[in-house]
PDB file of N, CA and C in Angstrom:
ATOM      1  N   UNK A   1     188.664 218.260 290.901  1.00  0.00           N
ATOM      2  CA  UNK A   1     188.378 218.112 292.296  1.00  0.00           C
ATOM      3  C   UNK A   1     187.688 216.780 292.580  1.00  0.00           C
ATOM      4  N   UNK A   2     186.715 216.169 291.399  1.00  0.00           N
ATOM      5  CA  UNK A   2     186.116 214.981 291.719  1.00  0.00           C
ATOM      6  C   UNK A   2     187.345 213.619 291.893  1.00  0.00           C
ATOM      7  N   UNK A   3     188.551 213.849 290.824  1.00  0.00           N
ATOM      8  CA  UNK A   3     189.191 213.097 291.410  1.00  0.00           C
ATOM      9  C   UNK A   3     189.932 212.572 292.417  1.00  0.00           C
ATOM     10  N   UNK A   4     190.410 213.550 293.181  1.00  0.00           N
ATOM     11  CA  UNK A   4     191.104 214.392 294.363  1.00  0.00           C
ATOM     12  C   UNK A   4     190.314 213.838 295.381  1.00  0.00           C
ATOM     13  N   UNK A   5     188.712 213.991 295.292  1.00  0.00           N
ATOM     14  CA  UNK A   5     188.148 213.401 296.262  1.00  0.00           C
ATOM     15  C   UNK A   5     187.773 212.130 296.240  1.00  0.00           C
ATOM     16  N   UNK A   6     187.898 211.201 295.035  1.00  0.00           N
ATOM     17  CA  UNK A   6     187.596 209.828 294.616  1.00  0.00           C
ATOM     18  C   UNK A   6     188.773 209.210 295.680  1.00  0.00           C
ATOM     19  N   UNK A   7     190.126 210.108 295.084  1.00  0.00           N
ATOM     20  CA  UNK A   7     191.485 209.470 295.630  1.00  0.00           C
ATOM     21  C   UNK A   7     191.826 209.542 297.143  1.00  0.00           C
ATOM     22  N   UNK A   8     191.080 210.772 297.835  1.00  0.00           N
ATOM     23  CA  UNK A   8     191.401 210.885 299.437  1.00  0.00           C
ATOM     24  C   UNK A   8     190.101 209.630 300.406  1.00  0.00           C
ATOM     25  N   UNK A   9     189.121 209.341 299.514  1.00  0.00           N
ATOM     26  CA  UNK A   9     188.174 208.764 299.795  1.00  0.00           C
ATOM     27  C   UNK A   9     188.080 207.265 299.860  1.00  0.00           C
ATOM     28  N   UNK A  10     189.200 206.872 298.965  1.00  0.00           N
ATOM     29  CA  UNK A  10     189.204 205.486 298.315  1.00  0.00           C
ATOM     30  C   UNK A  10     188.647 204.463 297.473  1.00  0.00           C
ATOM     31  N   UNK A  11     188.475 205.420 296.478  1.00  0.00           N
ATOM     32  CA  UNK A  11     186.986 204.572 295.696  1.00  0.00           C
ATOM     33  C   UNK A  11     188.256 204.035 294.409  1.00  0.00           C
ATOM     34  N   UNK A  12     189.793 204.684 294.876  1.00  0.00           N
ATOM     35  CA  UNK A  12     190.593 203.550 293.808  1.00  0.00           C
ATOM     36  C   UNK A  12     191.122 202.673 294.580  1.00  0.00           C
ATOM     37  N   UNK A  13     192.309 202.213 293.653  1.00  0.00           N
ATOM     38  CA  UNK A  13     193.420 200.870 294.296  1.00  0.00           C
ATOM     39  C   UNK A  13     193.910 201.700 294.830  1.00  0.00           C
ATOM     40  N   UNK A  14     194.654 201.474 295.957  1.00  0.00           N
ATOM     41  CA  UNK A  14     195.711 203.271 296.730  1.00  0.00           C
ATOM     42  C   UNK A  14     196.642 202.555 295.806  1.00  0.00           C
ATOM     43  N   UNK A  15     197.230 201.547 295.314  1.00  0.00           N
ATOM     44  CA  UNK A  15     198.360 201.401 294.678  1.00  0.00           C
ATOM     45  C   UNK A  15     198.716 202.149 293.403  1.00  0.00           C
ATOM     46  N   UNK A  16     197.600 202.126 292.764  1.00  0.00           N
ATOM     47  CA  UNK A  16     197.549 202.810 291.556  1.00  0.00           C
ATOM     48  C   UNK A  16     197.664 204.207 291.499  1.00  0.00           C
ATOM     49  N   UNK A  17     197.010 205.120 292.714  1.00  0.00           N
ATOM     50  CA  UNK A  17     196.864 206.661 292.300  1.00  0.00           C
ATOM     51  C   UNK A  17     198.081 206.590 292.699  1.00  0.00           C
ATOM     52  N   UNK A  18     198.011 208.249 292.873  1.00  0.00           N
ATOM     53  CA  UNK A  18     198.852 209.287 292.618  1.00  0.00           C
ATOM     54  C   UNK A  18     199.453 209.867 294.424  1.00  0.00           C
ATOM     55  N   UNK A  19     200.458 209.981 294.825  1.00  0.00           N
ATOM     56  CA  UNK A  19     200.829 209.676 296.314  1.00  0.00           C
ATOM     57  C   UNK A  19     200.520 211.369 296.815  1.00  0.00           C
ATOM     58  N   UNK A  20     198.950 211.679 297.575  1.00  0.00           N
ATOM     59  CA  UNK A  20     198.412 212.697 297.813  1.00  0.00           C
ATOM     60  C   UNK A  20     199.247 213.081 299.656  1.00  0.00           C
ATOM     61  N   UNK A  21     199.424 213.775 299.827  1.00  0.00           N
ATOM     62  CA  UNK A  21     200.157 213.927 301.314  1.00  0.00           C
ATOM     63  C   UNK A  21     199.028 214.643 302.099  1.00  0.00           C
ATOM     64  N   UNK A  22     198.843 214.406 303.125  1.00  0.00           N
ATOM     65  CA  UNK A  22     197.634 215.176 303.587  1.00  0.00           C
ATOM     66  C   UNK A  22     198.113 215.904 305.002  1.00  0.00           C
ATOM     67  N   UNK A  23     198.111 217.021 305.159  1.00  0.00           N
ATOM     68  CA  UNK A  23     198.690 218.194 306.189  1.00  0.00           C
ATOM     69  C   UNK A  23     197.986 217.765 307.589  1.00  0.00           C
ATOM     70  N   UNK A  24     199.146 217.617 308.432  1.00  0.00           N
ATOM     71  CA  UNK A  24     199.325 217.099 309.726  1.00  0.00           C
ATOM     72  C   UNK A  24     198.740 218.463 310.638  1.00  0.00           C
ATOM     73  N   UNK A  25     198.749 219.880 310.099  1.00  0.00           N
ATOM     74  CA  UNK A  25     198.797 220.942 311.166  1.00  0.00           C
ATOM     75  C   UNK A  25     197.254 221.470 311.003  1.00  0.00           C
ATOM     76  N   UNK A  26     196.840 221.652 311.901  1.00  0.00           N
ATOM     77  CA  UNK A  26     195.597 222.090 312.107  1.00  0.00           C
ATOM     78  C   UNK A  26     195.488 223.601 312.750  1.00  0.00           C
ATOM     79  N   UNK A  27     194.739 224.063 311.816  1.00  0.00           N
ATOM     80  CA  UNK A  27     194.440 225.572 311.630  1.00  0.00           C
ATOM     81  C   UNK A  27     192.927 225.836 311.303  1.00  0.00           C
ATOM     82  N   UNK A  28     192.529 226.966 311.418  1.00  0.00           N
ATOM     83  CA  UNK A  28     191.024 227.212 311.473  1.00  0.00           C
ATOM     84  C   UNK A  28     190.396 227.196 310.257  1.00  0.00           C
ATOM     85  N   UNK A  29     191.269 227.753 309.211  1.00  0.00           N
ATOM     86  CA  UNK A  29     190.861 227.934 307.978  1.00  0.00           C
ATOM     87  C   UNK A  29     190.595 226.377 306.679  1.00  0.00           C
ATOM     88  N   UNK A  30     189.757 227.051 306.310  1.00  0.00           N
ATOM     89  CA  UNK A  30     190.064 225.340 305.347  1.00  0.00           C
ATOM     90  C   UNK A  30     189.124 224.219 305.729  1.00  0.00           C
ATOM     91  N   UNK A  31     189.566 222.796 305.188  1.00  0.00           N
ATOM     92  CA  UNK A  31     188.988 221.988 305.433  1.00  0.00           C
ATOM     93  C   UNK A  31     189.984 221.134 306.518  1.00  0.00           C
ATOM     94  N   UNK A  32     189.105 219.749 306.942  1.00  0.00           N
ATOM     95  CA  UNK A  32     189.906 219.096 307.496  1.00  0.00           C
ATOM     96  C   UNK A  32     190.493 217.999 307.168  1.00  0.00           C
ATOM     97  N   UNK A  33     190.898 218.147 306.073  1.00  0.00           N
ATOM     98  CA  UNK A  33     191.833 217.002 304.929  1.00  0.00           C
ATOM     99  C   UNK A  33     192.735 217.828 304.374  1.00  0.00           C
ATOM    100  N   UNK A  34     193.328 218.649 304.718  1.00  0.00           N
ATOM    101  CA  UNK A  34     193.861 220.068 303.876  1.00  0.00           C
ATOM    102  C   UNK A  34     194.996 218.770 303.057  1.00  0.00           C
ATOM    103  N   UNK A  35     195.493 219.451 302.488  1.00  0.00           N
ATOM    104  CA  UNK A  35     196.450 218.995 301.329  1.00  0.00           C
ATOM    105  C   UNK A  35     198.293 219.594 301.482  1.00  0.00           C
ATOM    106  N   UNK A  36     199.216 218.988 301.643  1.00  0.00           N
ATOM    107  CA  UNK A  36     200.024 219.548 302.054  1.00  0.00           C
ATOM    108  C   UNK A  36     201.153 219.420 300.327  1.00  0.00           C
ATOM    109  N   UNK A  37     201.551 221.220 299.784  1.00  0.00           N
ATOM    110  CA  UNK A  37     201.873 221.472 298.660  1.00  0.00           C
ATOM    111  C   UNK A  37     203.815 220.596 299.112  1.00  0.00           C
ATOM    112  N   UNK A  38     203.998 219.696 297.859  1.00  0.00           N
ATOM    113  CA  UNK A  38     205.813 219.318 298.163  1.00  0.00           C
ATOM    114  C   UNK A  38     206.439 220.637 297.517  1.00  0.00           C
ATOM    115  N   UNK A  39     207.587 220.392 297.494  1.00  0.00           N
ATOM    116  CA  UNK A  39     208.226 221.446 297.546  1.00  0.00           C
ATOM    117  C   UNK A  39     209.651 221.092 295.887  1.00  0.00           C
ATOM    118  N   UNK A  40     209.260 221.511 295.514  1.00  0.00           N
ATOM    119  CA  UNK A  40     209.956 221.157 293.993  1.00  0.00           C
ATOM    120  C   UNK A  40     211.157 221.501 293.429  1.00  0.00           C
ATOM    121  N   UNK A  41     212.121 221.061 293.002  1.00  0.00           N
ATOM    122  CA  UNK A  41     213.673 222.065 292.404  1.00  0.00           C
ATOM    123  C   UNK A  41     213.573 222.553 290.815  1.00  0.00           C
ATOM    124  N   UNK A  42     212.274 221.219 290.339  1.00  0.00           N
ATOM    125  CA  UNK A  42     212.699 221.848 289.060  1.00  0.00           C
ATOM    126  C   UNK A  42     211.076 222.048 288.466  1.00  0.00           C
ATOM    127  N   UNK A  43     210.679 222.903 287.648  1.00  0.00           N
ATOM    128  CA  UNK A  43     209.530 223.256 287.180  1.00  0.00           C
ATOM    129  C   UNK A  43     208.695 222.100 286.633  1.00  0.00           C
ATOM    130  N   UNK A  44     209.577 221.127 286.174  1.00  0.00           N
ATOM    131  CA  UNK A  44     208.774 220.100 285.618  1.00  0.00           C
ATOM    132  C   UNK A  44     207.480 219.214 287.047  1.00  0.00           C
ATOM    133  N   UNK A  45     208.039 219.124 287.740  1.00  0.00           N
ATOM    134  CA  UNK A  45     207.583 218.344 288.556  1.00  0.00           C
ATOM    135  C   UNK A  45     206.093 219.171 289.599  1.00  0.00           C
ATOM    136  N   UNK A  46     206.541 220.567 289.843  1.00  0.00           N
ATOM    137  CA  UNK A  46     205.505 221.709 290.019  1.00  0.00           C
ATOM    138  C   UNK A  46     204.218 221.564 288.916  1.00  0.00           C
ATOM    139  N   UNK A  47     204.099 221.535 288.092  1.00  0.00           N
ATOM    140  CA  UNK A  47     203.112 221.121 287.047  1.00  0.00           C
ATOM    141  C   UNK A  47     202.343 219.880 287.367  1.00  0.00           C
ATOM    142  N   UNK A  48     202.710 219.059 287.868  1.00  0.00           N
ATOM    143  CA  UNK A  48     202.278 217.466 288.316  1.00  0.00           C
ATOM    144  C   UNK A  48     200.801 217.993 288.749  1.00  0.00           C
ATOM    145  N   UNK A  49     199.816 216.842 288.769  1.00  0.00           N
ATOM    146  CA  UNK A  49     198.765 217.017 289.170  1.00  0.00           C
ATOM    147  C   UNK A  49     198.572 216.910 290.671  1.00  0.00           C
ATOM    148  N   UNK A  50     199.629 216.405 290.961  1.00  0.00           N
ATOM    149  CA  UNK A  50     199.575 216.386 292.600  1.00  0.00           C
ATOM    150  C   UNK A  50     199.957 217.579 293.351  1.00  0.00           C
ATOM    151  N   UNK A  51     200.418 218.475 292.412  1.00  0.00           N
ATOM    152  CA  UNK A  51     200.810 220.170 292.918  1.00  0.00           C
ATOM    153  C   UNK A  51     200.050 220.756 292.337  1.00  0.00           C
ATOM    154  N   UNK A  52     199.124 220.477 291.683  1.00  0.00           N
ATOM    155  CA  UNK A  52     198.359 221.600 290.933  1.00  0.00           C
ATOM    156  C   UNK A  52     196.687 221.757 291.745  1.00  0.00           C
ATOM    157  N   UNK A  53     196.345 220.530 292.419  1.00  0.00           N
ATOM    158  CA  UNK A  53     195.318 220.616 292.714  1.00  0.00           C
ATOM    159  C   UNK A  53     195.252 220.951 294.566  1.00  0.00           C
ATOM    160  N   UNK A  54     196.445 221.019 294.892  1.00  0.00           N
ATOM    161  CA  UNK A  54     196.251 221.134 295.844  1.00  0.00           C
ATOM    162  C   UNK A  54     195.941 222.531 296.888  1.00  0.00           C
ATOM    163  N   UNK A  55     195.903 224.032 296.044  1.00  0.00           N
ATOM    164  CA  UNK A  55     195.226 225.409 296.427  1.00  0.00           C
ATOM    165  C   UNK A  55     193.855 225.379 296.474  1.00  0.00           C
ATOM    166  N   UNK A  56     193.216 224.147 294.900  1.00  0.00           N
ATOM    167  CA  UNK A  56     191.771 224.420 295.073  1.00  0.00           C
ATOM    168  C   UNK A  56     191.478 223.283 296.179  1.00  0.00           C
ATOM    169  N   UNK A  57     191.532 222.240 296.377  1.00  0.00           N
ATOM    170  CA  UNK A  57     191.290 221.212 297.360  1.00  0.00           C
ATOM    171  C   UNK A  57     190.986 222.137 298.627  1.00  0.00           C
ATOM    172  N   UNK A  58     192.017 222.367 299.154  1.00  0.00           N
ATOM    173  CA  UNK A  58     192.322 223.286 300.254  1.00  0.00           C
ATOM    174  C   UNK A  58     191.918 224.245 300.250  1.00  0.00           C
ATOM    175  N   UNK A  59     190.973 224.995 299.488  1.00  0.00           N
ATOM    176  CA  UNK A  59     190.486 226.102 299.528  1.00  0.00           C
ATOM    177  C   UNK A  59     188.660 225.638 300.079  1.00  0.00           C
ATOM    178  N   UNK A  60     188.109 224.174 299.561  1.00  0.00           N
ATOM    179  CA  UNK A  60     186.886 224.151 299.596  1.00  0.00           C
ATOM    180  C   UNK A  60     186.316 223.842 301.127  1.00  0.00           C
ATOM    181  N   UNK A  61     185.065 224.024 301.590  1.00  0.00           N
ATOM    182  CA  UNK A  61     184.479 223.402 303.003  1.00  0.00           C
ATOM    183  C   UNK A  61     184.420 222.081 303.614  1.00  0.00           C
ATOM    184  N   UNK A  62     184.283 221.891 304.622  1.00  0.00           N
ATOM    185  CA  UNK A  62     184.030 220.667 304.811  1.00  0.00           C
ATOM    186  C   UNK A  62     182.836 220.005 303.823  1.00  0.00           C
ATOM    187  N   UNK A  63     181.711 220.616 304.182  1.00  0.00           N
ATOM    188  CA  UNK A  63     180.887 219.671 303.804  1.00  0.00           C
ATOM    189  C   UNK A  63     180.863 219.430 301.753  1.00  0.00           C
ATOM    190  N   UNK A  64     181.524 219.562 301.064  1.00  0.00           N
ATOM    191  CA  UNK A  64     182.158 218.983 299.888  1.00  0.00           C
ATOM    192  C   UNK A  64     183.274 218.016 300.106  1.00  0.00           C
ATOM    193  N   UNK A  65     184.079 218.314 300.581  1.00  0.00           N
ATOM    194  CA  UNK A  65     184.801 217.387 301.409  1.00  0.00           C
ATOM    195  C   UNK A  65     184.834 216.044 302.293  1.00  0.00           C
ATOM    196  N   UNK A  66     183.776 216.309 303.372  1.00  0.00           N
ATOM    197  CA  UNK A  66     183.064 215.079 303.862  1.00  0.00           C
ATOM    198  C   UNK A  66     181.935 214.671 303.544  1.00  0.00           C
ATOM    199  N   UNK A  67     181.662 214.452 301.854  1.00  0.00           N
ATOM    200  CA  UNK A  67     180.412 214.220 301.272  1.00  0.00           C
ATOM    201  C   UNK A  67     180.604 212.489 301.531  1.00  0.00           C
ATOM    202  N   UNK A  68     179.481 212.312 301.330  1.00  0.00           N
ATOM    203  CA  UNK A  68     179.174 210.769 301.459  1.00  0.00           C
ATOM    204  C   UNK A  68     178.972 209.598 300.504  1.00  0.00           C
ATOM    205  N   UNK A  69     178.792 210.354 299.317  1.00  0.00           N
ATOM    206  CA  UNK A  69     179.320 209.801 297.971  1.00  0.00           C
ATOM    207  C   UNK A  69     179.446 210.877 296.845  1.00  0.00           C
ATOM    208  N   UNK A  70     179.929 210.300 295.776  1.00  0.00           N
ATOM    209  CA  UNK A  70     181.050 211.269 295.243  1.00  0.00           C
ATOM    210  C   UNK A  70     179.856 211.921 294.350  1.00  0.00           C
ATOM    211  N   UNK A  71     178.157 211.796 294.076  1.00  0.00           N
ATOM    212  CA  UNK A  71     177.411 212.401 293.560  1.00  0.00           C
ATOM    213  C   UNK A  71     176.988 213.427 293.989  1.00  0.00           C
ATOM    214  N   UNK A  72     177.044 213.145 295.637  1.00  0.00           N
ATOM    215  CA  UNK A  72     176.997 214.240 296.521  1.00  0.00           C
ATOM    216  C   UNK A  72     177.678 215.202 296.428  1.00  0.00           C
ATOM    217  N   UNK A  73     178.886 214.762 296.618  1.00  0.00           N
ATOM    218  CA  UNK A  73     179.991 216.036 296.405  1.00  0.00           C
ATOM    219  C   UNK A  73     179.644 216.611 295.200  1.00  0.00           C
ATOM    220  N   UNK A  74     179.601 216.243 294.258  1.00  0.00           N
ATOM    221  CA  UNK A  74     179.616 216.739 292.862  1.00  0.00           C
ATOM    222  C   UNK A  74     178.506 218.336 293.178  1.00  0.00           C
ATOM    223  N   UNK A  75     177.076 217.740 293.513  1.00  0.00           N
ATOM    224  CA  UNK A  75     176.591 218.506 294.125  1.00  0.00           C
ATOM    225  C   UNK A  75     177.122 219.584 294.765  1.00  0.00           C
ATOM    226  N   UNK A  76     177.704 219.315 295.548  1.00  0.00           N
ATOM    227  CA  UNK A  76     177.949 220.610 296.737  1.00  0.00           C
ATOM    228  C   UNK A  76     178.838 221.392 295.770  1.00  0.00           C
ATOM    229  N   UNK A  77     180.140 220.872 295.456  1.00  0.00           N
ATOM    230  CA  UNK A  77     180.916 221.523 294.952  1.00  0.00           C
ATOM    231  C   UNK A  77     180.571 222.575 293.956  1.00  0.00           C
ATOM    232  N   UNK A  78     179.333 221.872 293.120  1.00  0.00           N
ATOM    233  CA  UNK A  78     178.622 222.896 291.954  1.00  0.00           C
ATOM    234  C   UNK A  78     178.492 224.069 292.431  1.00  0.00           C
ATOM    235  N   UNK A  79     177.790 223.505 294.451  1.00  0.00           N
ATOM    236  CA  UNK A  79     176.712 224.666 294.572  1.00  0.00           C
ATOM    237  C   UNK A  79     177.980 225.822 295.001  1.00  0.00           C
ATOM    238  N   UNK A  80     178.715 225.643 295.802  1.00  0.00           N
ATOM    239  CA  UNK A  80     179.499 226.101 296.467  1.00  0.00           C
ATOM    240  C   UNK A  80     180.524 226.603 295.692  1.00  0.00           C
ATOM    241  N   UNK A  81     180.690 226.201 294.003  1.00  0.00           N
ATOM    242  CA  UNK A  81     181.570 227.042 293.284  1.00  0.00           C
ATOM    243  C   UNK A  81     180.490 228.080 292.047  1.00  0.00           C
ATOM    244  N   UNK A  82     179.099 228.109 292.624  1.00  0.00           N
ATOM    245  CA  UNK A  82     178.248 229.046 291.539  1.00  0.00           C
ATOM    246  C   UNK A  82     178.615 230.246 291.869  1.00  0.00           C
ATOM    247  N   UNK A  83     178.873 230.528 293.386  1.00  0.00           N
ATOM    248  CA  UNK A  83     178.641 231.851 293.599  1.00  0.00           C
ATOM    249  C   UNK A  83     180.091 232.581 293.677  1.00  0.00           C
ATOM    250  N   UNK A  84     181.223 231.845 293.050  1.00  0.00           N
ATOM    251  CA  UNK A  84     182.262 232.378 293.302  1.00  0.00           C
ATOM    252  C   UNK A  84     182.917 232.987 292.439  1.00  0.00           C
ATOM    253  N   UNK A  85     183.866 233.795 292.299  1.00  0.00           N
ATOM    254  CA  UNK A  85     184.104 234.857 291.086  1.00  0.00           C
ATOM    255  C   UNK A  85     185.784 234.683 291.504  1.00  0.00           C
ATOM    256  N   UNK A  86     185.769 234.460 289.631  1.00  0.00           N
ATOM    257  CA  UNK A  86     186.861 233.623 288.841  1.00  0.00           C
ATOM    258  C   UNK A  86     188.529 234.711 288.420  1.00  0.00           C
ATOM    259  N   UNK A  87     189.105 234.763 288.601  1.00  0.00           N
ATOM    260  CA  UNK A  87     190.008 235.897 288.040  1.00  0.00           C
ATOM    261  C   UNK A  87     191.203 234.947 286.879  1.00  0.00           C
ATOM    262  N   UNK A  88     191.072 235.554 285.915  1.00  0.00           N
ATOM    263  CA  UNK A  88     191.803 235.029 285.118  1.00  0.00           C
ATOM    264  C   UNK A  88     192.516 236.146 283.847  1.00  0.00           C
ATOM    265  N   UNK A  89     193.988 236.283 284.476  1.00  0.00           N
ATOM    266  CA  UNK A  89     194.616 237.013 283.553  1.00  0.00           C
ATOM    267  C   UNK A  89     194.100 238.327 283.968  1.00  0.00           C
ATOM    268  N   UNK A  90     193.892 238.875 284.716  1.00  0.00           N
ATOM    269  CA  UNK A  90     193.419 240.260 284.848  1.00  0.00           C
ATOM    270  C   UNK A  90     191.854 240.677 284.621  1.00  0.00           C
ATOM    271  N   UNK A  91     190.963 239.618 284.298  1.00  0.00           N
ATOM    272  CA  UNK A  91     189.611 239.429 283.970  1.00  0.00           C
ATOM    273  C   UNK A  91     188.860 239.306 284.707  1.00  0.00           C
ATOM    274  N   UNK A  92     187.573 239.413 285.851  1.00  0.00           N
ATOM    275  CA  UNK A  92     186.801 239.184 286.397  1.00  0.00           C
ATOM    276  C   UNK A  92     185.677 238.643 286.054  1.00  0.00           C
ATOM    277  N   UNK A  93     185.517 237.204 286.559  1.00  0.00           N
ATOM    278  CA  UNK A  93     184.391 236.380 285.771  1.00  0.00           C
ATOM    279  C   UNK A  93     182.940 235.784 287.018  1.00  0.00           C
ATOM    280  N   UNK A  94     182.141 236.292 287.040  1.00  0.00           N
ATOM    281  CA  UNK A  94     181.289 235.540 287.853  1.00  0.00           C
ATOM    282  C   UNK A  94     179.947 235.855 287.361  1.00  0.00           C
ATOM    283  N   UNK A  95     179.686 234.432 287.993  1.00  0.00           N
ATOM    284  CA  UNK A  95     178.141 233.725 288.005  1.00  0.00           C
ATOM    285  C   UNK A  95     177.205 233.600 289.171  1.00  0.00           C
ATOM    286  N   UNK A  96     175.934 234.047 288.346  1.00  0.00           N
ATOM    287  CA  UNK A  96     174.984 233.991 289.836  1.00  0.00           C
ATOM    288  C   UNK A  96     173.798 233.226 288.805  1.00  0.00           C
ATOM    289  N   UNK A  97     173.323 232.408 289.629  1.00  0.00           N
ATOM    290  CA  UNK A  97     172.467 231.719 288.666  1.00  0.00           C
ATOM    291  C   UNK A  97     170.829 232.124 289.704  1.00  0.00           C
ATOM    292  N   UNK A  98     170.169 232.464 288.325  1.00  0.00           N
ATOM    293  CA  UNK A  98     168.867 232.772 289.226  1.00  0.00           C
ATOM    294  C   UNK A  98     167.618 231.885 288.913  1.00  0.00           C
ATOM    295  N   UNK A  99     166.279 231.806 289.226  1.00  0.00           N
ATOM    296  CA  UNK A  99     165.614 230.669 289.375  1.00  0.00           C
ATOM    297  C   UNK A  99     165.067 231.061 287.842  1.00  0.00           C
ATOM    298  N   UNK A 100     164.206 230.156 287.211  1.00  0.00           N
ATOM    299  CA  UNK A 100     163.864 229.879 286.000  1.00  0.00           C
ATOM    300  C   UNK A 100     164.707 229.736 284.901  1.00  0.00           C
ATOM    301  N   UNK A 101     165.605 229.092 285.711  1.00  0.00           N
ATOM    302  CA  UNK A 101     166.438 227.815 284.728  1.00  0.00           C
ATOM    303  C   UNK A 101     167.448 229.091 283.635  1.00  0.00           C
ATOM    304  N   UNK A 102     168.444 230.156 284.163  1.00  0.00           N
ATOM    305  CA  UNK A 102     168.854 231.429 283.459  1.00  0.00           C
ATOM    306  C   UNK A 102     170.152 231.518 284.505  1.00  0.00           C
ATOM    307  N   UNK A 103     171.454 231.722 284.051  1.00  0.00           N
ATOM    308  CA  UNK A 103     172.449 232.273 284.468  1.00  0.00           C
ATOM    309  C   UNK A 103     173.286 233.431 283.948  1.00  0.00           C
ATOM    310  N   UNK A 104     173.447 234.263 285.390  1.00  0.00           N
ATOM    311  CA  UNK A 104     174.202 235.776 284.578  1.00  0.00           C
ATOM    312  C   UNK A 104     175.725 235.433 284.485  1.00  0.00           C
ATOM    313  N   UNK A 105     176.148 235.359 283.697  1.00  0.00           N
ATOM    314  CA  UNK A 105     177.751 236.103 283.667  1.00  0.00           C
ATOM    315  C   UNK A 105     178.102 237.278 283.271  1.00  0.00           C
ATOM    316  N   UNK A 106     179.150 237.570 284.240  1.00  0.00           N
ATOM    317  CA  UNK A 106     179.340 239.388 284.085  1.00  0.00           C
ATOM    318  C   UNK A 106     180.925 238.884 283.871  1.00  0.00           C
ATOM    319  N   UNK A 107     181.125 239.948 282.799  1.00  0.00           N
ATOM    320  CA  UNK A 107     183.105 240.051 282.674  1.00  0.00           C
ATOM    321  C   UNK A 107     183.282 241.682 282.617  1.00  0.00           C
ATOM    322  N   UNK A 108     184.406 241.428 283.756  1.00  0.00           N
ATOM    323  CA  UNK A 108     184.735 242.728 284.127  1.00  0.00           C
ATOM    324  C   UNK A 108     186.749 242.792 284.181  1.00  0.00           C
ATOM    325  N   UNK A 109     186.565 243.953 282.981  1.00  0.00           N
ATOM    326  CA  UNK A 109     187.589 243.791 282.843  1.00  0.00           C
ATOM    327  C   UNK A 109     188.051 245.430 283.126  1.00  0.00           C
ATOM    328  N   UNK A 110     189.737 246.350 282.635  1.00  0.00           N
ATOM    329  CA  UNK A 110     189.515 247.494 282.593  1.00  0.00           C
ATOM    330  C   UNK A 110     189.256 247.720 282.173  1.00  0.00           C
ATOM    331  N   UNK A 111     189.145 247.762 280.921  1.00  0.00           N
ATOM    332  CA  UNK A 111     188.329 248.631 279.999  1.00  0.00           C
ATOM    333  C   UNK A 111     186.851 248.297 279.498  1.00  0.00           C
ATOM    334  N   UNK A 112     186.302 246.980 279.608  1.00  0.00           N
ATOM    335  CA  UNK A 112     184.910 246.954 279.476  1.00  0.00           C
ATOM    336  C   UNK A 112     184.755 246.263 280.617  1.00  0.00           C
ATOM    337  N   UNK A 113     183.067 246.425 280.209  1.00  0.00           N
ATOM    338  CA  UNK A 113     182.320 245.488 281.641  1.00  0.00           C
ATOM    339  C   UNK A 113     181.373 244.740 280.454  1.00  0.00           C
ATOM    340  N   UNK A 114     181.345 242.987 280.525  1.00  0.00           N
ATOM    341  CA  UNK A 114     180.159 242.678 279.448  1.00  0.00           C
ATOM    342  C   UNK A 114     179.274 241.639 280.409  1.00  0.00           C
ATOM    343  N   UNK A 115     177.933 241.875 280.461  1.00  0.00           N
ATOM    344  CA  UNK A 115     176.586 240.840 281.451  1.00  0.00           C
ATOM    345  C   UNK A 115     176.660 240.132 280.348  1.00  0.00           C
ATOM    346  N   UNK A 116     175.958 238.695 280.000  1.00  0.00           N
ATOM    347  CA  UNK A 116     175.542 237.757 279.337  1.00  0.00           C
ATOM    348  C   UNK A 116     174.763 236.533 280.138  1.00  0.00           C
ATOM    349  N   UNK A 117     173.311 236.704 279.277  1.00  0.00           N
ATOM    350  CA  UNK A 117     172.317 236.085 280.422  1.00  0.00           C
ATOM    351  C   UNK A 117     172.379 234.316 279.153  1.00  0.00           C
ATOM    352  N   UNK A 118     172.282 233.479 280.025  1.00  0.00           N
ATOM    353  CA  UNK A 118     172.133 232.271 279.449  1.00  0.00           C
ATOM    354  C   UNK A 118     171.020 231.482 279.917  1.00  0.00           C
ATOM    355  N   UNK A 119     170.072 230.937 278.859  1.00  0.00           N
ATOM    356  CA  UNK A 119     169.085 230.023 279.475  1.00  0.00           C
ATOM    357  C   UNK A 119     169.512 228.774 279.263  1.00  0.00           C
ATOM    358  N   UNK A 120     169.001 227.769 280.210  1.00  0.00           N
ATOM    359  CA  UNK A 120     169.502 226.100 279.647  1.00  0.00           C
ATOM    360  C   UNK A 120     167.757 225.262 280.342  1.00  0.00           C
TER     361      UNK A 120
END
């Protein structure tokens, strides 16, 4: 996502990246840079990084989005992806991080449920 926003932002050559399309239609949901997905014939090209990033882009708030430098964002994005719960493969993964420097992860799956507390 940090690159995604380096590249909509301009902190490269535009010649050099990667040709990002940015969605003309305005809707409530989302941000206001949404990302508009191309449309592919063959699987190879669906894989591209320019189709792959564009559900999470479009999924985040403005204010990660209209950060003001990209340390900022980094920031927000952290904060704004701690509290969100991950599904992978049929797995339920989330994090809540609580104060004195300790984060829970819980995996919830069908057949078990496992907490794991981490200090850093």
């Amino acid at each position: 996502m940090i690159e995604t926003y380096k590249i909509l932002s301009g902190k490269y050559y535009m010649v050099a990246v990667p040709n990002l399309i940015t969605s003309t239609i305005l809707t409530t949901r989302g941000n206001d840079l949404r990302l508009q997905k191309t449309r592919t014939r063959y699987d190879l090209r669906k894989f591209f990084f320019t189709n792959r990033v564009v559900n999470l882009w479009n999924s985040l708030p403005n204010g990660v989005v209209h950060a003001e430098s990209t340390n900022m964002s980094k920031t927000r994005l952290d904060k704004f992806w701690m509290n969100q719960e991950i599904m992978i493969n049929n797995l339920q993964l989330s994090c809540r991080n609580s104060r004195n420097r300790k984060v829970e992860v819980k995996f919830i799956s069908n057949s078990f449920e496992a907490v794991i507390l981490l200090e850093y």
